[in-house]
C-alpha atoms as a PDB file:
ATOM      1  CA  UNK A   1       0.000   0.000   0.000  1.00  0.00           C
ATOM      2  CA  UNK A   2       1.304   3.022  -1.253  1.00  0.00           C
ATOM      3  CA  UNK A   3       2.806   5.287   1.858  1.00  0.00           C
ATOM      4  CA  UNK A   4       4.601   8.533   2.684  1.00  0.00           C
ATOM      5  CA  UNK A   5       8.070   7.995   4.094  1.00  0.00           C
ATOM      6  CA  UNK A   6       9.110  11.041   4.654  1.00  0.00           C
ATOM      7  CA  UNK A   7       7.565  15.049   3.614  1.00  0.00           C
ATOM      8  CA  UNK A   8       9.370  18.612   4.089  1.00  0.00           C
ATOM      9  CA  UNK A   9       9.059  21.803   3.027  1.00  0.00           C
ATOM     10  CA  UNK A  10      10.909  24.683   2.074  1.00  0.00           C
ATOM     11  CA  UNK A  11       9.851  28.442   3.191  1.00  0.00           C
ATOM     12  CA  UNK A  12      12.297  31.423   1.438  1.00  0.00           C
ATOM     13  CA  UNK A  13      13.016  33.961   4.057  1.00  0.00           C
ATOM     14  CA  UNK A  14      11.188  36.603   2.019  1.00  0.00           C
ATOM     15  CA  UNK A  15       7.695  37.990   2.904  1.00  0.00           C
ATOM     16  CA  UNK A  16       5.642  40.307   0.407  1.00  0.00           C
ATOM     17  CA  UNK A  17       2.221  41.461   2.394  1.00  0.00           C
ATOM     18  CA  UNK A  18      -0.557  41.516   0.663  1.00  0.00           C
ATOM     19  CA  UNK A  19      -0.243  45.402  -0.408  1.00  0.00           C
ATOM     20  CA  UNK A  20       2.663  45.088  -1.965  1.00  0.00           C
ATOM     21  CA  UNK A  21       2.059  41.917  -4.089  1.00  0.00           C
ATOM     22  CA  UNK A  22      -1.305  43.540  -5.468  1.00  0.00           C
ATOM     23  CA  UNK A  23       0.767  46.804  -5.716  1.00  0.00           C
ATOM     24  CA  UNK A  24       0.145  46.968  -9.639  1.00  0.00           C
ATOM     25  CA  UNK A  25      -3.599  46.487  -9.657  1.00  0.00           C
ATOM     26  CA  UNK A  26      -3.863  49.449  -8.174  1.00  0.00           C
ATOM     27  CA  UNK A  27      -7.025  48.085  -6.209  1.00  0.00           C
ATOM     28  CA  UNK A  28      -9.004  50.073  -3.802  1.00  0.00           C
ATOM     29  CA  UNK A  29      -7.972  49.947  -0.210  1.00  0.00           C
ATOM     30  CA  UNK A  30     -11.652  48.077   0.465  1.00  0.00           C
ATOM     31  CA  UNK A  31     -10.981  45.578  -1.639  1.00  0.00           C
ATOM     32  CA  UNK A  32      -7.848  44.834  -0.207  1.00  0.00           C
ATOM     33  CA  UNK A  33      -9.258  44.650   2.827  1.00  0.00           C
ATOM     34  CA  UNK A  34     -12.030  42.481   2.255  1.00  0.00           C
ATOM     35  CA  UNK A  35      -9.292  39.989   0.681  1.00  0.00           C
ATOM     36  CA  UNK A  36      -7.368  40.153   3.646  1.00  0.00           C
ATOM     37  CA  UNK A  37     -10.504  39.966   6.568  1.00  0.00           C
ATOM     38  CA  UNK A  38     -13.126  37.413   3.992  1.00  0.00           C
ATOM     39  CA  UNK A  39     -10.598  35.942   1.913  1.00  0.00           C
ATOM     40  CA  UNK A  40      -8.120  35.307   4.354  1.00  0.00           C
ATOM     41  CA  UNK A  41      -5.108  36.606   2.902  1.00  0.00           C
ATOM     42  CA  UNK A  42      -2.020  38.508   4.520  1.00  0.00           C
ATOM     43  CA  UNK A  43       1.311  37.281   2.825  1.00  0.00           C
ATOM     44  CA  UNK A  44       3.198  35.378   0.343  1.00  0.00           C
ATOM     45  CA  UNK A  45       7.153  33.647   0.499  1.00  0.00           C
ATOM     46  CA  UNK A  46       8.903  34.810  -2.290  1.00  0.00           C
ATOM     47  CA  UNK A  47      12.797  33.906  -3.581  1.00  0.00           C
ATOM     48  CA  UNK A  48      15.313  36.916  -3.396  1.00  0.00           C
ATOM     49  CA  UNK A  49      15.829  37.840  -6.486  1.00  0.00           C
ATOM     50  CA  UNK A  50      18.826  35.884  -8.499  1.00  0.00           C
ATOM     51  CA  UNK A  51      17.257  32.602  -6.593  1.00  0.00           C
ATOM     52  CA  UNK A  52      16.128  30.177  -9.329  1.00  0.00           C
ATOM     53  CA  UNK A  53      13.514  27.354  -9.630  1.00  0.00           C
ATOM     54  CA  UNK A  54      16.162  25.029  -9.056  1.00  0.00           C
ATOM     55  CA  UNK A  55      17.379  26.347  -5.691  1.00  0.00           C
ATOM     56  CA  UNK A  56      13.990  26.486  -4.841  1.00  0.00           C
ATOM     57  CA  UNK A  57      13.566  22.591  -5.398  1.00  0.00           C
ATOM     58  CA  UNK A  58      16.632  21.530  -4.205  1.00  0.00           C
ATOM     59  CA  UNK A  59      15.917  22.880  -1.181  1.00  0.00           C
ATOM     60  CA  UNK A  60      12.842  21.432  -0.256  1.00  0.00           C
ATOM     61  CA  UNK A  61      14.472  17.918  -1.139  1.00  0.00           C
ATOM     62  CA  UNK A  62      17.867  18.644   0.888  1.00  0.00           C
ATOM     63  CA  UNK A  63      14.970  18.967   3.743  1.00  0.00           C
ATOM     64  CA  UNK A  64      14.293  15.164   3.627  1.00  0.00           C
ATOM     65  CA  UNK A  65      16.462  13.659   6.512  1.00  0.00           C
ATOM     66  CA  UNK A  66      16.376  10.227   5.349  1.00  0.00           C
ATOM     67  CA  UNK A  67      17.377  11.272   1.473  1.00  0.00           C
ATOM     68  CA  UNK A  68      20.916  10.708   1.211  1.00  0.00           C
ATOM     69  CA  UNK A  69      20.825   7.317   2.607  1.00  0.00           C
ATOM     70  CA  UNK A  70      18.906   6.095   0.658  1.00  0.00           C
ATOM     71  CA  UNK A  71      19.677   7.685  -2.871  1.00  0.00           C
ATOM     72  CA  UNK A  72      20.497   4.499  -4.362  1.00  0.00           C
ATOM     73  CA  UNK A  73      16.465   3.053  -3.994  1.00  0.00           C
ATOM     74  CA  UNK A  74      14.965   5.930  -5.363  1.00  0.00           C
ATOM     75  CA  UNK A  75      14.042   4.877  -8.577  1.00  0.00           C
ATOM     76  CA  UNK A  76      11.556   7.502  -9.878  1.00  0.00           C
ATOM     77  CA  UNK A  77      11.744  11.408  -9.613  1.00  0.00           C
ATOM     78  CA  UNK A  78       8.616  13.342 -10.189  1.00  0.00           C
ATOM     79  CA  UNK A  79       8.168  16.872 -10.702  1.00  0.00           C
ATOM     80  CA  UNK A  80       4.387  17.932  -9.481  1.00  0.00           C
ATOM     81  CA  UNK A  81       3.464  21.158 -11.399  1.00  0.00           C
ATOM     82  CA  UNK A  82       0.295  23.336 -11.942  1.00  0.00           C
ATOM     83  CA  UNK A  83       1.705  24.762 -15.530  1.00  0.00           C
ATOM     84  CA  UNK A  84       2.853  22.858 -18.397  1.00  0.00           C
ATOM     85  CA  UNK A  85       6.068  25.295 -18.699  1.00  0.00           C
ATOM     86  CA  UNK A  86       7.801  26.563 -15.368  1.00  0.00           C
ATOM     87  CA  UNK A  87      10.800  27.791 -16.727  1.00  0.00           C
ATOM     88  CA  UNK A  88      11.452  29.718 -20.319  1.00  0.00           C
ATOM     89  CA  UNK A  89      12.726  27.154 -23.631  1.00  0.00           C
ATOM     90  CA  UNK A  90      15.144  25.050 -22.789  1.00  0.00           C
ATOM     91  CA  UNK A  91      15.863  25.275 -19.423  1.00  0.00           C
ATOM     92  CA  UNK A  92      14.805  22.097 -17.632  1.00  0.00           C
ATOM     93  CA  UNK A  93      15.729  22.084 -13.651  1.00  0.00           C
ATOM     94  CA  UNK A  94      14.627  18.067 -12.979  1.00  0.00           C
ATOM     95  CA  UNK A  95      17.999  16.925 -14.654  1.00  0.00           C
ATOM     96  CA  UNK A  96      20.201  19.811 -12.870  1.00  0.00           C
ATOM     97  CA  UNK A  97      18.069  18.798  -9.777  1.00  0.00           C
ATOM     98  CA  UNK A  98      18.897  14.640 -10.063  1.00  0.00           C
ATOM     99  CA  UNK A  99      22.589  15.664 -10.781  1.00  0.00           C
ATOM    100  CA  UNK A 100      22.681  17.797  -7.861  1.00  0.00           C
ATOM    101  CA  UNK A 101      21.373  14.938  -5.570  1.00  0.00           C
ATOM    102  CA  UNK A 102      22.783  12.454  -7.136  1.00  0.00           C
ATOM    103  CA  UNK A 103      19.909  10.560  -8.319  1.00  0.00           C
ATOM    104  CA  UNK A 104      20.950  10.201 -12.480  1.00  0.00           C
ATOM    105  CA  UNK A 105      19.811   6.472 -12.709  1.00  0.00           C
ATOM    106  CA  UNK A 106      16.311   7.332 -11.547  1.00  0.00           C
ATOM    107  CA  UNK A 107      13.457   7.879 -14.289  1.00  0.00           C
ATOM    108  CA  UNK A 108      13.090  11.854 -14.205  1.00  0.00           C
ATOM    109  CA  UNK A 109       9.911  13.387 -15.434  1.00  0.00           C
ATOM    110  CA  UNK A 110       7.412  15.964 -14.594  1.00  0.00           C
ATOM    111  CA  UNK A 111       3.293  15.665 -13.917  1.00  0.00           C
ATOM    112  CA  UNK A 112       1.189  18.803 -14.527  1.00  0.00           C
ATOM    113  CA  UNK A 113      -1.893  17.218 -16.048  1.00  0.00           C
ATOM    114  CA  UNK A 114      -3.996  18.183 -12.869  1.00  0.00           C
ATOM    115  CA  UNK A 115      -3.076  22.059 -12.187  1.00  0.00           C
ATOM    116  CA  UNK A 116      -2.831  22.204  -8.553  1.00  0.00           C
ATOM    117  CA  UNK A 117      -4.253  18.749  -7.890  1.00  0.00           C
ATOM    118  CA  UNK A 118      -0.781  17.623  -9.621  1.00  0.00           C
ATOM    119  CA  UNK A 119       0.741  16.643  -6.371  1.00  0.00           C
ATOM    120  CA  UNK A 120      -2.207  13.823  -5.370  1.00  0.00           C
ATOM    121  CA  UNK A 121      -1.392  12.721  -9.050  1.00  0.00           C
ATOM    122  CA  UNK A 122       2.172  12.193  -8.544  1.00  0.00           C
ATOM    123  CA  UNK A 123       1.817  10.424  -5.348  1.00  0.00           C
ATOM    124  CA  UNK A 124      -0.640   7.929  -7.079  1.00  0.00           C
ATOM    125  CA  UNK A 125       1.649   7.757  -9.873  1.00  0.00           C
ATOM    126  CA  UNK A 126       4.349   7.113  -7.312  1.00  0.00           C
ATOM    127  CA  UNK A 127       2.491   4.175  -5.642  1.00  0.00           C
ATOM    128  CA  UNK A 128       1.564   2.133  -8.818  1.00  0.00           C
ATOM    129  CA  UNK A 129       5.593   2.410 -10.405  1.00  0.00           C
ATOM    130  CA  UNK A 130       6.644   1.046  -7.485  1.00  0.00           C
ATOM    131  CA  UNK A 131       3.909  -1.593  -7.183  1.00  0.00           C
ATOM    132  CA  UNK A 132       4.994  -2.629 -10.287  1.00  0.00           C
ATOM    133  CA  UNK A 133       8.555  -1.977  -9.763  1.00  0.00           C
ATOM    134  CA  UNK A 134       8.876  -5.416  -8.120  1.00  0.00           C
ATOM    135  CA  UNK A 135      11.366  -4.364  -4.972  1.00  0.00           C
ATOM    136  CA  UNK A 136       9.918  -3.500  -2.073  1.00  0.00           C
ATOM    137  CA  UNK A 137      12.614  -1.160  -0.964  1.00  0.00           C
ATOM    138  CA  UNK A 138      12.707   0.534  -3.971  1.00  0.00           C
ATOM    139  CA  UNK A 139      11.585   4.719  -3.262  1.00  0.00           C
ATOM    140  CA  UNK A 140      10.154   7.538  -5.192  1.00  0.00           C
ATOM    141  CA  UNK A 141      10.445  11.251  -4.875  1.00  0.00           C
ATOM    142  CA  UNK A 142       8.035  13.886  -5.489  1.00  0.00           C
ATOM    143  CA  UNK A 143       9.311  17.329  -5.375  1.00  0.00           C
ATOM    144  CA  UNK A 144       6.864  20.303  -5.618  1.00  0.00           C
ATOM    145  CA  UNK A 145       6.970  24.079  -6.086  1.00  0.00           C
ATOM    146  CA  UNK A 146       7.064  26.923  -8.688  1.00  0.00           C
ATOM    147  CA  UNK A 147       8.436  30.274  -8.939  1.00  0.00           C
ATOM    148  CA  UNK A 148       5.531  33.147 -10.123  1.00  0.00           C
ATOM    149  CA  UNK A 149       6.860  32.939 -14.106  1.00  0.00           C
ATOM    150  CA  UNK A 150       3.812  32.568 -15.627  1.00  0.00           C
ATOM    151  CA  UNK A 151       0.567  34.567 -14.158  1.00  0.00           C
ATOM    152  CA  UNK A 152      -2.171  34.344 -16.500  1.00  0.00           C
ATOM    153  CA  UNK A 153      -3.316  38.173 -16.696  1.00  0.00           C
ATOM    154  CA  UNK A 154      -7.042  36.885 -17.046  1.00  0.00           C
ATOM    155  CA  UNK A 155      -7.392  35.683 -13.617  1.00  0.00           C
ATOM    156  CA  UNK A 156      -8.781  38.107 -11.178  1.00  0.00           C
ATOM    157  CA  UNK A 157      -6.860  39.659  -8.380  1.00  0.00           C
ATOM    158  CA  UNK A 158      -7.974  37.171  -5.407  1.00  0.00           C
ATOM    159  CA  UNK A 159      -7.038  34.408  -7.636  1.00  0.00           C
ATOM    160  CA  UNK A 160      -3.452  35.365  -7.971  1.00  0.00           C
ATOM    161  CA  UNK A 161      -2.129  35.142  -4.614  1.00  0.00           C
ATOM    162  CA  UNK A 162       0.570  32.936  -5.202  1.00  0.00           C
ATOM    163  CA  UNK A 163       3.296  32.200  -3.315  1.00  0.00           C
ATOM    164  CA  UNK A 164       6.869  30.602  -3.905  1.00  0.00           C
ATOM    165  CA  UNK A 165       7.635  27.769  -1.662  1.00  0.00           C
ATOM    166  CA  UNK A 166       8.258  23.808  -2.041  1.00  0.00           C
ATOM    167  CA  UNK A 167       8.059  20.488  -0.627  1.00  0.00           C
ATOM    168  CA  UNK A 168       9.620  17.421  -1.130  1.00  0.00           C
ATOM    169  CA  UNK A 169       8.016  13.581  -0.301  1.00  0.00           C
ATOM    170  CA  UNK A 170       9.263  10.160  -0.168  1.00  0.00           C
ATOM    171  CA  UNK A 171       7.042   7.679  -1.074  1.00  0.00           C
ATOM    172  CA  UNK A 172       7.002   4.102  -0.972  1.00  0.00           C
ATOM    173  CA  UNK A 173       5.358   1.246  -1.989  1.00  0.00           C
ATOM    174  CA  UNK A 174       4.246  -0.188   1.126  1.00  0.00           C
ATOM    175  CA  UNK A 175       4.632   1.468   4.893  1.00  0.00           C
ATOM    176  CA  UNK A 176       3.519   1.589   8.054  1.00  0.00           C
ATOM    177  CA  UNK A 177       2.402   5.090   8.720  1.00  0.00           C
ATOM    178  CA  UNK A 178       0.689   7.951   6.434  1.00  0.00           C
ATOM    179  CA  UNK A 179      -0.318   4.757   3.677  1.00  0.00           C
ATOM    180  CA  UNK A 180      -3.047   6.251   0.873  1.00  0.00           C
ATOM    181  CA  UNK A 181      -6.354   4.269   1.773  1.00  0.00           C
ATOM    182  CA  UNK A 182      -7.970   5.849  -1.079  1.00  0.00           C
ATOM    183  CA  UNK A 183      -7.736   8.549  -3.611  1.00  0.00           C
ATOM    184  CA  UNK A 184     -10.399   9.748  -6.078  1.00  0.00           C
ATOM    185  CA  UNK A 185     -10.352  12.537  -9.147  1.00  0.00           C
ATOM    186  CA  UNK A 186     -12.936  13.989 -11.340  1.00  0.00           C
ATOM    187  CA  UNK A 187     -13.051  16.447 -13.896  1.00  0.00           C
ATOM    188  CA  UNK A 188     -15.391  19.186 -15.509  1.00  0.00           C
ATOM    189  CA  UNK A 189     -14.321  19.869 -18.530  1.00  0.00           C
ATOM    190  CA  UNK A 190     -17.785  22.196 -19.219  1.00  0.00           C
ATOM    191  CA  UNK A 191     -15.736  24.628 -16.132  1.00  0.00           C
ATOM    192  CA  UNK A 192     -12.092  24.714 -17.960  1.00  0.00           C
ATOM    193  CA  UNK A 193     -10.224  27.586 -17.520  1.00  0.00           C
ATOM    194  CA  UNK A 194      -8.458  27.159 -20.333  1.00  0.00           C
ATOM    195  CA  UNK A 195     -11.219  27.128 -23.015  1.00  0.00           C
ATOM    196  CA  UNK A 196     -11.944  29.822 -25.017  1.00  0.00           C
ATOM    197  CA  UNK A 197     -15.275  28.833 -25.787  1.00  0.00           C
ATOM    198  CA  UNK A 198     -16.214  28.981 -21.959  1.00  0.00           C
ATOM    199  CA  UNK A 199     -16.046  33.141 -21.642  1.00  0.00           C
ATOM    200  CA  UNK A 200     -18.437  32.510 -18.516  1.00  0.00           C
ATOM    201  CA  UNK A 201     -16.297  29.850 -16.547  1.00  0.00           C
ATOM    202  CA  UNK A 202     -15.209  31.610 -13.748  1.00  0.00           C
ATOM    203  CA  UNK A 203     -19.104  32.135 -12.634  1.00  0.00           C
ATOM    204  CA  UNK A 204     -20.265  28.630 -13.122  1.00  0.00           C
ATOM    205  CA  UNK A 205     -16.720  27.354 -11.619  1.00  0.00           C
ATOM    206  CA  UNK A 206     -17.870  29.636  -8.517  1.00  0.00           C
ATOM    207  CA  UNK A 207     -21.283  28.456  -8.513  1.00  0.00           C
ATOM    208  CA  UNK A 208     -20.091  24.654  -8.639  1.00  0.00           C
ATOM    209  CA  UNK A 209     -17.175  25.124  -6.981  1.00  0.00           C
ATOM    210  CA  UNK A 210     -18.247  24.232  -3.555  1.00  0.00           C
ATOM    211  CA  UNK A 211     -20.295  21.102  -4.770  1.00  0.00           C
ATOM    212  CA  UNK A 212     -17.842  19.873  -6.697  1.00  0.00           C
ATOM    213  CA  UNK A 213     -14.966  19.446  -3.423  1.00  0.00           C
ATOM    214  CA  UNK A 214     -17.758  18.164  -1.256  1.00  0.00           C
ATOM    215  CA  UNK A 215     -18.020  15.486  -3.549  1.00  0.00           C
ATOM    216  CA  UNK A 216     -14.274  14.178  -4.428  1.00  0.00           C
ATOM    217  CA  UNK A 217     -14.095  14.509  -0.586  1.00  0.00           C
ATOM    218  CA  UNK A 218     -17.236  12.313   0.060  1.00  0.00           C
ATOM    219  CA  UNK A 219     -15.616   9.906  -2.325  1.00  0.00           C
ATOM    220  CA  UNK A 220     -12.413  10.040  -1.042  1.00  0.00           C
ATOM    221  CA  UNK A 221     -13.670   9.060   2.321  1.00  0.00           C
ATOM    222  CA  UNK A 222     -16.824   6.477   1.257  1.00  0.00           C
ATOM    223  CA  UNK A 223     -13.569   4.696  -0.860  1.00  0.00           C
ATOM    224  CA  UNK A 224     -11.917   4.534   2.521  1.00  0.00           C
ATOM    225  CA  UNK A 225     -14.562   2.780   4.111  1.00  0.00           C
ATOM    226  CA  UNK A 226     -15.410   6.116   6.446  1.00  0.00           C
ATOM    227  CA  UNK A 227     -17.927   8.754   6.671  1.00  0.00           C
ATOM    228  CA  UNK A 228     -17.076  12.637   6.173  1.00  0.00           C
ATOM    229  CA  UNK A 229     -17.392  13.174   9.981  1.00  0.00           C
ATOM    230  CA  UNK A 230     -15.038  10.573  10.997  1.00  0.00           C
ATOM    231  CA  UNK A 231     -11.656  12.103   8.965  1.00  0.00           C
ATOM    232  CA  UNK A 232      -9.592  13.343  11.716  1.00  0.00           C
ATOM    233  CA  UNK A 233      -8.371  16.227   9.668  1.00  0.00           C
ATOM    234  CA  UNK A 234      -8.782  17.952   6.318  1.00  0.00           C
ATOM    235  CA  UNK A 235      -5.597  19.532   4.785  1.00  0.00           C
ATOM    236  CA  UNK A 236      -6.603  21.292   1.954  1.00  0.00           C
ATOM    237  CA  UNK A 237      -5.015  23.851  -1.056  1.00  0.00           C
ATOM    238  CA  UNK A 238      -4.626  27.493  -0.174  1.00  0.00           C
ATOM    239  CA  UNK A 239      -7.274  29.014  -2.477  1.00  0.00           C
ATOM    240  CA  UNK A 240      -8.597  31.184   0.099  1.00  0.00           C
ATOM    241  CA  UNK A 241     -10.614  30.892   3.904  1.00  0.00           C
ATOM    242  CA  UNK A 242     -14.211  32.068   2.118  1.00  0.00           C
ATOM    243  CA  UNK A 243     -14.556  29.362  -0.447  1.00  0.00           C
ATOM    244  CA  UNK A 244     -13.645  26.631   2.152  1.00  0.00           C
ATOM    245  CA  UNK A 245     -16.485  27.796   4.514  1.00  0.00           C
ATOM    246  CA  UNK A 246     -18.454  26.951   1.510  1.00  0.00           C
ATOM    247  CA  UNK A 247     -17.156  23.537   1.297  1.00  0.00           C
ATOM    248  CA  UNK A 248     -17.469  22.854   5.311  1.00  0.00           C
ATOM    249  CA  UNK A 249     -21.391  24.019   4.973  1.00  0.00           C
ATOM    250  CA  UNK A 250     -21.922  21.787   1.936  1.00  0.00           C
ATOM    251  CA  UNK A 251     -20.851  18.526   3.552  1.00  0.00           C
ATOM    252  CA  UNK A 252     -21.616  19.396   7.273  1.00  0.00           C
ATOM    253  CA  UNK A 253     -18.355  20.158   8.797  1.00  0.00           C
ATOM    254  CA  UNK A 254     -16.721  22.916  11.475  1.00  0.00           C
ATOM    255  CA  UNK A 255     -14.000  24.848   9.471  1.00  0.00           C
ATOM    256  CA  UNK A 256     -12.054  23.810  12.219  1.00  0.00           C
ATOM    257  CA  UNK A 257     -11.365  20.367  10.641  1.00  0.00           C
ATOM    258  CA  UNK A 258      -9.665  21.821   7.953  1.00  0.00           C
ATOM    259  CA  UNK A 259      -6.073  23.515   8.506  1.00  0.00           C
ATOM    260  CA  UNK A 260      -6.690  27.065   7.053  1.00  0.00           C
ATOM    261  CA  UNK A 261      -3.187  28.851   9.212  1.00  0.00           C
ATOM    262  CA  UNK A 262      -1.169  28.547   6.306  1.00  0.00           C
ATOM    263  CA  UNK A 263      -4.065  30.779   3.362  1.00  0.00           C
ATOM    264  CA  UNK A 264      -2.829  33.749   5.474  1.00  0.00           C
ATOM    265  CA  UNK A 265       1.068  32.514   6.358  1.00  0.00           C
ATOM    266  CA  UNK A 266       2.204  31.411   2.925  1.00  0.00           C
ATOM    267  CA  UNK A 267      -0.700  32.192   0.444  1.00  0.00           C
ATOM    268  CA  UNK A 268      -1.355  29.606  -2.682  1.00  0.00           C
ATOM    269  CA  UNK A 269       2.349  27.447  -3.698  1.00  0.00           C
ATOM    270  CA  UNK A 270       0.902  25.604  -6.717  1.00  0.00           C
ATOM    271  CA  UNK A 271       1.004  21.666  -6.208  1.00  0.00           C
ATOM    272  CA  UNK A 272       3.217  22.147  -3.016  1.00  0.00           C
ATOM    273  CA  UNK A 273       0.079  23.547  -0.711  1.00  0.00           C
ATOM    274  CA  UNK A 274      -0.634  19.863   0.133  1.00  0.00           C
ATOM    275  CA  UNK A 275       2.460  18.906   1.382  1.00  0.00           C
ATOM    276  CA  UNK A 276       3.437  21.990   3.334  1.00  0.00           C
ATOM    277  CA  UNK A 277      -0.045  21.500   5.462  1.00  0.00           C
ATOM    278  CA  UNK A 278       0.926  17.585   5.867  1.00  0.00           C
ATOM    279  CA  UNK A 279       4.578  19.604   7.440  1.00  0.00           C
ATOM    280  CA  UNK A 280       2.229  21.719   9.119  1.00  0.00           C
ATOM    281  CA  UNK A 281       0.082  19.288  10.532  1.00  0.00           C
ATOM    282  CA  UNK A 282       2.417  17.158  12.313  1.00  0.00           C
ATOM    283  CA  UNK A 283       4.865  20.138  13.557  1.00  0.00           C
ATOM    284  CA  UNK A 284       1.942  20.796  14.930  1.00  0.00           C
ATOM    285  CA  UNK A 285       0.703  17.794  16.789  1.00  0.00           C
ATOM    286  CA  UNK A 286      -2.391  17.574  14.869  1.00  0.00           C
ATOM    287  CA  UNK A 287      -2.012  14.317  13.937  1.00  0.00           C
ATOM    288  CA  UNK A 288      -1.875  11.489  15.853  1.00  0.00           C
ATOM    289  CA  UNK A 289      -1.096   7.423  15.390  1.00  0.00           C
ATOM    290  CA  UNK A 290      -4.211   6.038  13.621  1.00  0.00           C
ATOM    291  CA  UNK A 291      -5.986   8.720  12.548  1.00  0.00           C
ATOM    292  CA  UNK A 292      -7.579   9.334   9.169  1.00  0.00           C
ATOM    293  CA  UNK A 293      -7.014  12.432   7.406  1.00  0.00           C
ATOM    294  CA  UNK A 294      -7.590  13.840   3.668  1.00  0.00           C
ATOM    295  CA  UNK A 295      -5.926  15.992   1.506  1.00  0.00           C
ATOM    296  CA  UNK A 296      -7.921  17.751  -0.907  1.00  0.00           C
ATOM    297  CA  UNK A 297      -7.027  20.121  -4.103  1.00  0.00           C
ATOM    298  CA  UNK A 298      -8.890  21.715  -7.086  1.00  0.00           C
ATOM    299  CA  UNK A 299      -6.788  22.663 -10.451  1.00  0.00           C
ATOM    300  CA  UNK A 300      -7.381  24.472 -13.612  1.00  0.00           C
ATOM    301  CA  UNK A 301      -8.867  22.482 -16.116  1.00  0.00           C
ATOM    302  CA  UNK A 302     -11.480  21.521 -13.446  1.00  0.00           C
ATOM    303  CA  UNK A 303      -9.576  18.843 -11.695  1.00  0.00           C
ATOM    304  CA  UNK A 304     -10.796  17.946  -7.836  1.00  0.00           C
ATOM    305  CA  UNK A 305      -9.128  15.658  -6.569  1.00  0.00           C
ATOM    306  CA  UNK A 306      -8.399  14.143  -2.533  1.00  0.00           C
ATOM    307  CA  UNK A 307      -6.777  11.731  -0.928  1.00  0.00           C
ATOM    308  CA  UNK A 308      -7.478   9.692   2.263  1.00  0.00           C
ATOM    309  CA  UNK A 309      -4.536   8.853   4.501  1.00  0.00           C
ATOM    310  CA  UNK A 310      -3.700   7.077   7.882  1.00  0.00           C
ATOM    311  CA  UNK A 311      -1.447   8.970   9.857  1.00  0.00           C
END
């Protein structure tokens, strides 16, 4: 059963309130307001500049303690990434990155066919290589993160609160603690972002929006074998506080299930949000032995996706 060895994360040292990073938008001050108080908001990590995507990853992965002993069983890399193109033609960090760690023999390549939800991807990706690797020692690691190179100017202020962190996860085969009981996707195309025929998506993806995570979740968790009220935790993707008081009304939960510190603390890191609240969540003591928690994202393209987990 597929597990989670090890997770860390990687903050930069520099904050950017929320003034500053909607600086150019030149927004009134009620509006930023209301994104900080409703929304949630308050800052973002963001490299110093001359920092690059690859220092960024590398250092999330130099975070995993257990990593270079056991460099020579990790047979599969994978890049989890909410774009298709993180960098500018050619540059490429996953080869720099497997050099630098000195993982070249492992198979290198990069997931970003679920947005946001690209992490859960990789880590079921992760789980069936290995399962049909054939050697149960044999490892995987996913590294996630992204610098801000590619904002789509379309999306509307309290959508672009992104922030530049990372996280790095090993994941095994089989294990005793944090093993994936379950994991379930679906997709609306009708809602893509990305469609040009769809000039009204962002209201029917608002309308939906709420409907559609209460239902990967109820999925997630009736695939487990548990009810919705019986997950211990909920660690979901930084979109924002508002629309997950949505989500906790539509299936019947306190907001206090879900771990909300980190909307305000780091803002939105692309595919890396649901790792950093797993780091989160046990440097916390939130977890404990036993307990059933689920992880929960929502990408462009219409992806929801969660993931049920025993800690």
């Amino acid at each position: 059963m597929t597990a989670l060895r090890e997770v860390a994360g990687y903050l930069p040292e520099r904050r950017v309130p929320l003034e500053e990073l909607l600086g150019d938008w030149q927004l009134p001050a009620s509006t930023v307001e209301t994104l900080r108080r409703s929304y949630g908001y308050s800052e973002v990590r963001r490299q110093k500049p001359g920092e690059t995507l690859l220092d960024l990853l590398a250092n999330a992965a130099r975070g995993l303690s257990t990593l270079p002993v056991n460099e020579s069983r990790i047979r599969y890399v994978l890049y989890a990434r909410t774009v298709p193109v993180s960098l500018p033609y050619p540059h490429n960090p996953l080869p720099e990155l497997c050099e630098l760690l000195n993982l070249q023999a492992a198979t290198a390549f990069a997931v970003s066919h679920h947005g946001c939800a690209s992490g859960l991807l990789a880590v079921d990706i992760a789980g069936r290589l290995l399962a049909m690797d054939g050697d149960p020692d044999a490892l995987a690691l996913i590294v996630a993160g992204e610098q801000v190179f590619t904002l789509d100017k379309m999306l509307r202020p309290e959508a672009q609160i992104f922030g530049e962190a990372s996280a790095a996860c090993l994941v095994s085969g089989d294990g005793a603690r944090d093993r994936v009981l379950s994991y379930a996707t679906l997709q609306r195309g009708d809602l893509d972002h990305w469609d040009p025929d769809n000039l009204d998506y962002a209201e029917r993806f608002g309308k939906e929006y709420a409907t559609l995570v209460g239902e990967v979740i109820g999925t997630a968790a009736a695939r487990a074998g548990l009810r919705v009220d019986e997950l211990a935790l909920i660690l979901p993707h930084n979109i924002n506080v508002r629309s997950w008081r949505k989500v906790c009304q539509r299936i019947g939960l306190p907001t206090s299930v879900v771990l909300l510190d980190n909307v305000a603390r780091l803002g939105h890191t692309f595919a890396a949000d649901s790792f950093l609240n797993y780091r989160a969540a046990v440097d916390g003591g939130l977890l404990s032995a036993g307990d059933r928690y689920l992880i929960v994202s929502a990408g462009y393209g219409s992806i929801f996706s969660a993931m049920v987990l025993e800690h």
